[in-house]
Protein backbone atom coordinates (compact mmCIF):
# COMPACT_ATOMS: atom_id res chain seq x y z
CA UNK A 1 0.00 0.00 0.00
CA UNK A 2 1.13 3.43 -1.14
CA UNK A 3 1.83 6.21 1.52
CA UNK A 4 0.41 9.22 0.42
CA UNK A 5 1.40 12.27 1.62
CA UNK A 6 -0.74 15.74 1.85
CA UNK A 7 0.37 19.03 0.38
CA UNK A 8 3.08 19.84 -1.96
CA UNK A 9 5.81 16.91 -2.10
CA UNK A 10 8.50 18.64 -4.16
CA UNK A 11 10.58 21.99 -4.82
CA UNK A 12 12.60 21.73 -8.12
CA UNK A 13 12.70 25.80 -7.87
CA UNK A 14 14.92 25.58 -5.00
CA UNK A 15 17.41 23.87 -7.14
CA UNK A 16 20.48 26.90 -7.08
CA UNK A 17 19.00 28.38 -3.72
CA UNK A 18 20.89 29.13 -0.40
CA UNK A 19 20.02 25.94 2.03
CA UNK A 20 18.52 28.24 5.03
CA UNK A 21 16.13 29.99 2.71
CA UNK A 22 15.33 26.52 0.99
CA UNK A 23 13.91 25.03 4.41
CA UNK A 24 12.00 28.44 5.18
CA UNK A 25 10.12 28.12 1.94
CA UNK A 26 9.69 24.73 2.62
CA UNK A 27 7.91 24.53 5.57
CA UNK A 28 6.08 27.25 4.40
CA UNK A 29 4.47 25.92 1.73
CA UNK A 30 3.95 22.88 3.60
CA UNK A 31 3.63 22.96 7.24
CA UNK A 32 3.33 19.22 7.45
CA UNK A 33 7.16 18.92 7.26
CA UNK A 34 10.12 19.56 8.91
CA UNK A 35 13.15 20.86 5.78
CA UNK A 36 16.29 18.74 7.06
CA UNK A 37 19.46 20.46 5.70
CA UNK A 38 22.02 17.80 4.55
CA UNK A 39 25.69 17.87 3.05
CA UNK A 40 25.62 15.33 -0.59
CA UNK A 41 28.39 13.58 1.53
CA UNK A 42 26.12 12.56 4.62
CA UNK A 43 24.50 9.17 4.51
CA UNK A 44 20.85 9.87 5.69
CA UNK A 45 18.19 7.22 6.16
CA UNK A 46 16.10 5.50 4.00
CA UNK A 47 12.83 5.12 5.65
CA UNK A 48 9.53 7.03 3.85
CA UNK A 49 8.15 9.82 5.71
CA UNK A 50 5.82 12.48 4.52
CA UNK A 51 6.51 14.55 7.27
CA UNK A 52 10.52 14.94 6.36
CA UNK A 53 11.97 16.58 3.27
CA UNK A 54 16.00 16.28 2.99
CA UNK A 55 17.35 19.60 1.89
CA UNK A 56 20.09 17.96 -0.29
CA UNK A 57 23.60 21.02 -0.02
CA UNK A 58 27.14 21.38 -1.13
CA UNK A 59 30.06 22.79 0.44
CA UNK A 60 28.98 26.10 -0.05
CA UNK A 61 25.63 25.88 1.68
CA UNK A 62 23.80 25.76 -2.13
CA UNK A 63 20.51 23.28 -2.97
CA UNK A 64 22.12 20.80 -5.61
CA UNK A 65 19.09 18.54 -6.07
CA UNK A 66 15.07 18.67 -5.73
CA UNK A 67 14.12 18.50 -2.40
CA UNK A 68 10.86 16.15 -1.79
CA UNK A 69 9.30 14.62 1.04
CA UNK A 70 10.44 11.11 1.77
C-alpha cells in the first residue's frame, strides 16, 4: 500500500538556492514537514516519511538537487 502524503511533495525551484532559505520556503508551503538540511556527503536514512523533506547542499551551503518529502 502506497503512503500518500498531503500538500506539496517537491521543490525543483529551490534547485540553485541558499540551504537556510530553501527550508523556510519549505515549511512554508507545507507545514506538514520539517526541511532537514544535509551535506551530498552525509548518509541519511532511508525510511519514507511524509513529514521529512531532505534539503540535499554542497560545500557552499547551495541546494544541488530537488528536495521532496520522503
Amino acid at each position: 500500500m502506497a503512503l500518500i502524503c498531503e500538500g506539496k511533495s517537491s521543490w525543483p525551484e529551490l534547485v540553485g538556492t541558499r540551504a537556510q532559505d530553501a527550508a523556510v520556503t519549505i515549511e512554508t508551503e507545507n507545514s506538514l514537514v520539517t526541511a532537514i538540511i544535509v551535506y551530498k556527503t552525509c548518509a541519511v536514512t532511508s525510511d519514507f516519511r511524509c513529514d521529512r523533506v531532505h534539503v540535499v547542499v554542497d560545500c557552499s551551503g547551495t541546494v544541488i538537487a530537488t528536495p521532496f518529502i520522503g
